[in-house]
N, C-alpha and C. Protein backbone atom coordinates (compact mmCIF):
# COMPACT_ATOMS: atom_id res chain seq x y z
N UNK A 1 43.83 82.77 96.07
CA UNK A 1 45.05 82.89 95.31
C UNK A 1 44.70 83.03 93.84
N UNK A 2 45.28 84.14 93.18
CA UNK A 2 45.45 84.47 91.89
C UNK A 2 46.15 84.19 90.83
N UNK A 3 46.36 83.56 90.23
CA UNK A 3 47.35 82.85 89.03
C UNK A 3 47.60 84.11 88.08
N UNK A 4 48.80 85.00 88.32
CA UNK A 4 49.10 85.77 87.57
C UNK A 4 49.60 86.05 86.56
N UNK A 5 50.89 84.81 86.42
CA UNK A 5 51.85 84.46 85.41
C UNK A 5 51.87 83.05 85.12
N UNK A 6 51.86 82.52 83.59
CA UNK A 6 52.15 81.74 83.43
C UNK A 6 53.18 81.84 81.64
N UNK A 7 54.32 81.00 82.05
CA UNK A 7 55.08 80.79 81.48
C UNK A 7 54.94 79.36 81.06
N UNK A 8 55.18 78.68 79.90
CA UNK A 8 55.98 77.82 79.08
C UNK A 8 57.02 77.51 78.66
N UNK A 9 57.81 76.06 78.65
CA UNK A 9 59.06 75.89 78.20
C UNK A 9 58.93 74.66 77.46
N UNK A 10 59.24 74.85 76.42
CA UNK A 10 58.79 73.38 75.12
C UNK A 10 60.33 72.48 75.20
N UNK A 11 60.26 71.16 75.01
CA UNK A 11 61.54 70.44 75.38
C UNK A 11 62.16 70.73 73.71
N UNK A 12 63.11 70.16 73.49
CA UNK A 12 63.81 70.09 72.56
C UNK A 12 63.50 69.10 71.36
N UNK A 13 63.43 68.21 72.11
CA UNK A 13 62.95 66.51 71.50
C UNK A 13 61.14 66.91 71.59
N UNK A 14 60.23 66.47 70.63
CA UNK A 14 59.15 65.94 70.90
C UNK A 14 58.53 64.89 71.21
N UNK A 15 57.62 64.91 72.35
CA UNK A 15 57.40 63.67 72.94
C UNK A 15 56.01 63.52 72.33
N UNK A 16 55.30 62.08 72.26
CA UNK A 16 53.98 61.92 72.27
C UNK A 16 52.93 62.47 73.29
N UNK A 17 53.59 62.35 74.66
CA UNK A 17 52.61 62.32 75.72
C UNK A 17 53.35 64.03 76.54
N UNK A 18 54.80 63.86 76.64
CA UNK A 18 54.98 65.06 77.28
C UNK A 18 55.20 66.17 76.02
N UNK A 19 54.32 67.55 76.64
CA UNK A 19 54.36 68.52 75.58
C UNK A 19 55.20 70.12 76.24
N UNK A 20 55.41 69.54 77.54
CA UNK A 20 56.03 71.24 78.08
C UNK A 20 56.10 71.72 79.76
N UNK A 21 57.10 71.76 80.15
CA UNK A 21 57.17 72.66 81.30
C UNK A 21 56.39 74.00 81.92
N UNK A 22 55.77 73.91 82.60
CA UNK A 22 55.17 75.30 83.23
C UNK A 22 55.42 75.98 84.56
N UNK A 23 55.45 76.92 84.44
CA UNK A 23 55.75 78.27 85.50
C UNK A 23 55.06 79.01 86.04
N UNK A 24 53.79 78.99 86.93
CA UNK A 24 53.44 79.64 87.72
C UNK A 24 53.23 80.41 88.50
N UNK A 25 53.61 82.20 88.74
CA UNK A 25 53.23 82.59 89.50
C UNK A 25 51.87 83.09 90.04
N UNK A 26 51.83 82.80 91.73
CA UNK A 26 50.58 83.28 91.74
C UNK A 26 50.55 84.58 92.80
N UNK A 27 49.47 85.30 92.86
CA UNK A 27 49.34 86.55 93.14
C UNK A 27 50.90 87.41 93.37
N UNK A 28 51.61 87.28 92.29
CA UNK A 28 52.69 88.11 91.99
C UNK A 28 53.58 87.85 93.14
N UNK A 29 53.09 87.26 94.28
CA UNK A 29 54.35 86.16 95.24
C UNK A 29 55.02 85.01 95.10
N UNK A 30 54.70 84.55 94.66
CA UNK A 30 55.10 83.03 94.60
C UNK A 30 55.44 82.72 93.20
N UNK A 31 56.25 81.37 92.91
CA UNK A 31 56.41 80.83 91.53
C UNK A 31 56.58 79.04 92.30
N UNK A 32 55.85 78.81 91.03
CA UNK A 32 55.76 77.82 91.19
C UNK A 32 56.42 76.84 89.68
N UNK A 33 57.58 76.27 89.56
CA UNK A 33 58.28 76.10 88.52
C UNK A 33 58.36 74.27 88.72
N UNK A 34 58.57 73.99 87.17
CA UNK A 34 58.50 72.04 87.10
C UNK A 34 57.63 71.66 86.75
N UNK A 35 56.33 72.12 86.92
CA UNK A 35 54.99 71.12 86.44
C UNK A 35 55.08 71.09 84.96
N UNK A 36 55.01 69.49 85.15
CA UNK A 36 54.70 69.04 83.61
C UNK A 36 53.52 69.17 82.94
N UNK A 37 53.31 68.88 81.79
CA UNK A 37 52.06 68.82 81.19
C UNK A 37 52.44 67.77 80.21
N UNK A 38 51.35 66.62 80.35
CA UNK A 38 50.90 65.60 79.36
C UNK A 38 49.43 65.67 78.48
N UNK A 39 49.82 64.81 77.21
CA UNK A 39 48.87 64.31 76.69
C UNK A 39 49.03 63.43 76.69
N UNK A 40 47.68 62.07 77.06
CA UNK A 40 47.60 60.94 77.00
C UNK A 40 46.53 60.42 76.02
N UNK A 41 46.96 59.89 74.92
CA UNK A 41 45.26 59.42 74.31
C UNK A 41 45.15 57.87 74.65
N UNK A 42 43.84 57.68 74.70
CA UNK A 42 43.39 56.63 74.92
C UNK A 42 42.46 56.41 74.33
N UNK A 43 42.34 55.58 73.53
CA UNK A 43 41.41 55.50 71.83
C UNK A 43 41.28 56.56 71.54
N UNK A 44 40.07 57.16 70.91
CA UNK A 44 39.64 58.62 70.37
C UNK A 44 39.94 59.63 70.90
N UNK A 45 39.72 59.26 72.51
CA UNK A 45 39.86 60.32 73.55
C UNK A 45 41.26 60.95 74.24
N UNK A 46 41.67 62.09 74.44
CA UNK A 46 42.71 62.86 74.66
C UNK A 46 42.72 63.17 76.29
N UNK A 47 43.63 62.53 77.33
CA UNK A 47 43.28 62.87 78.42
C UNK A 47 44.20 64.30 78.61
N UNK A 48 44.21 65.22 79.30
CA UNK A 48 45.14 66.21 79.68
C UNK A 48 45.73 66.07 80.94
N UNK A 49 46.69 66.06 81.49
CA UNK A 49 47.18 65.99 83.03
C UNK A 49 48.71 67.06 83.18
N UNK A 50 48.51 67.52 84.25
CA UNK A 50 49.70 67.98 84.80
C UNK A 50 50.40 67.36 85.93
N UNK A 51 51.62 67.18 86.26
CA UNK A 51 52.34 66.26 87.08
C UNK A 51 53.46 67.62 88.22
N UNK A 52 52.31 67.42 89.24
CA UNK A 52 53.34 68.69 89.92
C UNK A 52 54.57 68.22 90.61
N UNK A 53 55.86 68.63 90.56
CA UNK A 53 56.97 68.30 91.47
C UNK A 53 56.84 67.88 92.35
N UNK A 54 57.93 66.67 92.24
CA UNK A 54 58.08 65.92 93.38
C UNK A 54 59.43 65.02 93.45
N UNK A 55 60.27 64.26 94.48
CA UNK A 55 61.23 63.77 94.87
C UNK A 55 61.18 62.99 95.01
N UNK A 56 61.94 61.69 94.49
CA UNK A 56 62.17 60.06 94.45
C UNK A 56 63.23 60.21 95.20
N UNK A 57 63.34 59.88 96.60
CA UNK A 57 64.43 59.14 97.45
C UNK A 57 65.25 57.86 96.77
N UNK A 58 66.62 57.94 96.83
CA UNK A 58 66.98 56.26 96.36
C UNK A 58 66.58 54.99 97.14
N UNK A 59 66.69 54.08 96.48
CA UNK A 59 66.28 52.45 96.76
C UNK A 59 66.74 52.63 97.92
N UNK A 60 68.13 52.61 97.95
CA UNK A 60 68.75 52.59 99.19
C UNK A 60 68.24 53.04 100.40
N UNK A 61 67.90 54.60 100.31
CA UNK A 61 67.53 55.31 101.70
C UNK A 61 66.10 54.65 101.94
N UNK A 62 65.15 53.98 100.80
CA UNK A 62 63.70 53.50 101.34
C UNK A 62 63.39 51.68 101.10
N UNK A 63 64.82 51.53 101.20
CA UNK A 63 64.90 50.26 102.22
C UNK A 63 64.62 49.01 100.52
N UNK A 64 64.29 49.62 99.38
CA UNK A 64 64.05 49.06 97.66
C UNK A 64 62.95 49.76 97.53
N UNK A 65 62.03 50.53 97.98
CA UNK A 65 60.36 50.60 97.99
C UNK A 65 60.49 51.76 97.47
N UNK A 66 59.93 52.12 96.47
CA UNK A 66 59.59 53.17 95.33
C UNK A 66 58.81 54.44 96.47
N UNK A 67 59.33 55.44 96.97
CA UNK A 67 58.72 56.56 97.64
C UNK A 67 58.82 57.79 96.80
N UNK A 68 57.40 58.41 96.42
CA UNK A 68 57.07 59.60 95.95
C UNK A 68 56.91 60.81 96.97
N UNK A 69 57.96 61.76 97.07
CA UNK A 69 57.58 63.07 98.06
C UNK A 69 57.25 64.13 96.98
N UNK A 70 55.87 64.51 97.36
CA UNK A 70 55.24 65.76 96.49
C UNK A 70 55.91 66.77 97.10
N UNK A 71 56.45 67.87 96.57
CA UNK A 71 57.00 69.47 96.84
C UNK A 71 56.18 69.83 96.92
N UNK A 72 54.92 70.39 95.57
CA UNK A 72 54.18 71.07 95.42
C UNK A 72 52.97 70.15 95.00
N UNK A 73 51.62 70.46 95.70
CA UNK A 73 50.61 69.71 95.46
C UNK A 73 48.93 70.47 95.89
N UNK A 74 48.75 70.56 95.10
CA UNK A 74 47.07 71.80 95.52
C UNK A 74 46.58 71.10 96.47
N UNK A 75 45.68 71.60 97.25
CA UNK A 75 45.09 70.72 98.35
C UNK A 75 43.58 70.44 97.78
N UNK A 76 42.95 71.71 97.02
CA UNK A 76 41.60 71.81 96.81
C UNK A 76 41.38 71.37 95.73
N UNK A 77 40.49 70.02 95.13
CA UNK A 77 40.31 69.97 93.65
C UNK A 77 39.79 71.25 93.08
N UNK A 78 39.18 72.20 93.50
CA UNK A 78 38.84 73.16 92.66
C UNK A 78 40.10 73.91 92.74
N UNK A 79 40.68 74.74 93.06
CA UNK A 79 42.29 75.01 92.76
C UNK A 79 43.01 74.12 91.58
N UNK A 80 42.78 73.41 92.03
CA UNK A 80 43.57 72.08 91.03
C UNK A 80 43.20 72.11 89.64
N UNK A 81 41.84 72.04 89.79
CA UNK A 81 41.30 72.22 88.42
C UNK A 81 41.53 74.23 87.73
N UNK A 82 41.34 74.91 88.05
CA UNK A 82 41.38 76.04 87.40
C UNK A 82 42.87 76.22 87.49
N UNK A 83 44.46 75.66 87.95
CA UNK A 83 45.23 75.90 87.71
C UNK A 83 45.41 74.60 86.35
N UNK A 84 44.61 73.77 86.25
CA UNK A 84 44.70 73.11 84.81
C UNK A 84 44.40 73.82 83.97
N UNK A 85 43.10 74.29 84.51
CA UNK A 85 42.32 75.26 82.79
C UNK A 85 43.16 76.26 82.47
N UNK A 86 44.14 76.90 83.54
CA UNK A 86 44.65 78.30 83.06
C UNK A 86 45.96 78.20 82.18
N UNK A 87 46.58 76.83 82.79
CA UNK A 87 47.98 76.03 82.22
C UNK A 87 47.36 75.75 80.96
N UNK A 88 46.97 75.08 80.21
CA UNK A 88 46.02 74.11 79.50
C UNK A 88 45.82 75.69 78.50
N UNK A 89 44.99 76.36 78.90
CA UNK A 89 44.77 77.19 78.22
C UNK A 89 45.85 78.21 77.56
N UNK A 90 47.15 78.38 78.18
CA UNK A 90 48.26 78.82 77.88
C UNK A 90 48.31 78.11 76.97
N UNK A 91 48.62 76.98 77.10
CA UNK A 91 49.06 75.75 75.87
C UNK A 91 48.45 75.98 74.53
N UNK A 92 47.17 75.46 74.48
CA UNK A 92 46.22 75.99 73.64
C UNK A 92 46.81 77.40 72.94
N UNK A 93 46.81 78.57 73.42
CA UNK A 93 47.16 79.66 73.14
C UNK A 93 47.89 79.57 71.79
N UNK A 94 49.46 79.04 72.17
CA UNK A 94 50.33 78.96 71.44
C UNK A 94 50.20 78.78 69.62
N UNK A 95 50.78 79.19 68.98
CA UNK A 95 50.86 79.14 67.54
C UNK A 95 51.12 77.58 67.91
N UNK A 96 50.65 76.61 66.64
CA UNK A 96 51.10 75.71 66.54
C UNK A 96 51.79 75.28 65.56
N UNK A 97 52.03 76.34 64.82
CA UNK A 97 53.18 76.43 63.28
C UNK A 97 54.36 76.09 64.19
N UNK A 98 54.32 77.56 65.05
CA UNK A 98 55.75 77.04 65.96
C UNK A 98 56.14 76.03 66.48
N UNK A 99 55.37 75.15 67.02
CA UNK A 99 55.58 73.95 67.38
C UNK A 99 55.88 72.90 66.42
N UNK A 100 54.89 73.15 65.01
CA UNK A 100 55.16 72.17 64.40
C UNK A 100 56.29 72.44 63.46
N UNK A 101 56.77 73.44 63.45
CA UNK A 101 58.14 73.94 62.95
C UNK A 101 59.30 73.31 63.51
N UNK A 102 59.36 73.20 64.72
CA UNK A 102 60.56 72.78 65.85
C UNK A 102 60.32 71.38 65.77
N UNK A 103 59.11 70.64 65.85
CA UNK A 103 59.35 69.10 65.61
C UNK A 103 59.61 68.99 64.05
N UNK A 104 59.37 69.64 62.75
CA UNK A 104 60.04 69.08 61.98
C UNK A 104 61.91 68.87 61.71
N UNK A 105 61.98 70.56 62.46
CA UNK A 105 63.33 70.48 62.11
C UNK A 105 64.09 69.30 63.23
N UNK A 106 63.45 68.98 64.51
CA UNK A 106 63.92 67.95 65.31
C UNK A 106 64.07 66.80 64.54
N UNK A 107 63.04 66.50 63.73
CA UNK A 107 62.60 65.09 62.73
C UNK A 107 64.61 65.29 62.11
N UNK A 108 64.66 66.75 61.19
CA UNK A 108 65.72 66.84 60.37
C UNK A 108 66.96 66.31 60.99
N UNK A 109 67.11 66.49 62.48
CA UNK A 109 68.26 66.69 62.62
C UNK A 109 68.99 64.93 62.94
């Protein structure tokens, strides 16, 4: 599978840790839409993670017990990883005037 398209969607608000929505298609079949992208630092160091879709059932239907259903989830760490580097690298891409344009005027408003 080929990662053909990738799209970005920046939130409104700036977060510390969440920086943006991503869009996926791969070999011009499929889309794959929702995955988050974080930054986490932890002292010096900057972790990167993406959080692929998934479904929280209520308390109710799982009896109080917190249940995570993944939608979408790579099976292969190597998949996994080169759909980070290619996301990740989109990110990177980006002007970051623009970004830091939109969190000031967020700061303004």
């Amino acid at each position: 599978m080929e990662i053909t398209k990738i799209e970005l969607s920046f939130p409104k608000k700036r977060s510390y840790t969440f920086k943006a929505w991503a869009k996926v298609t791969l070999d011009d079949q499929l889309v794959i839409a929702g995955i988050k992208l974080f930054e986490i630092r932890e002292g010096e160091n900057t972790k990167r993670v993406l959080k692929f879709p998934e479904r929280r059932p209520s308390l109710e239907n799982t009896n109080g017990q917190t249940v995570v259903i993944p939608i979408v989830e790579p099976i292969s760490e190597e998949f996994k990883t080169k759909l980070e580097e290619a996301i990740f690298a989109e990110y990177d891409a980006r002007p970051k005037k623009v970004l830091q344009k939109r969190f000031n005027k967020n700061k303004e408003e």
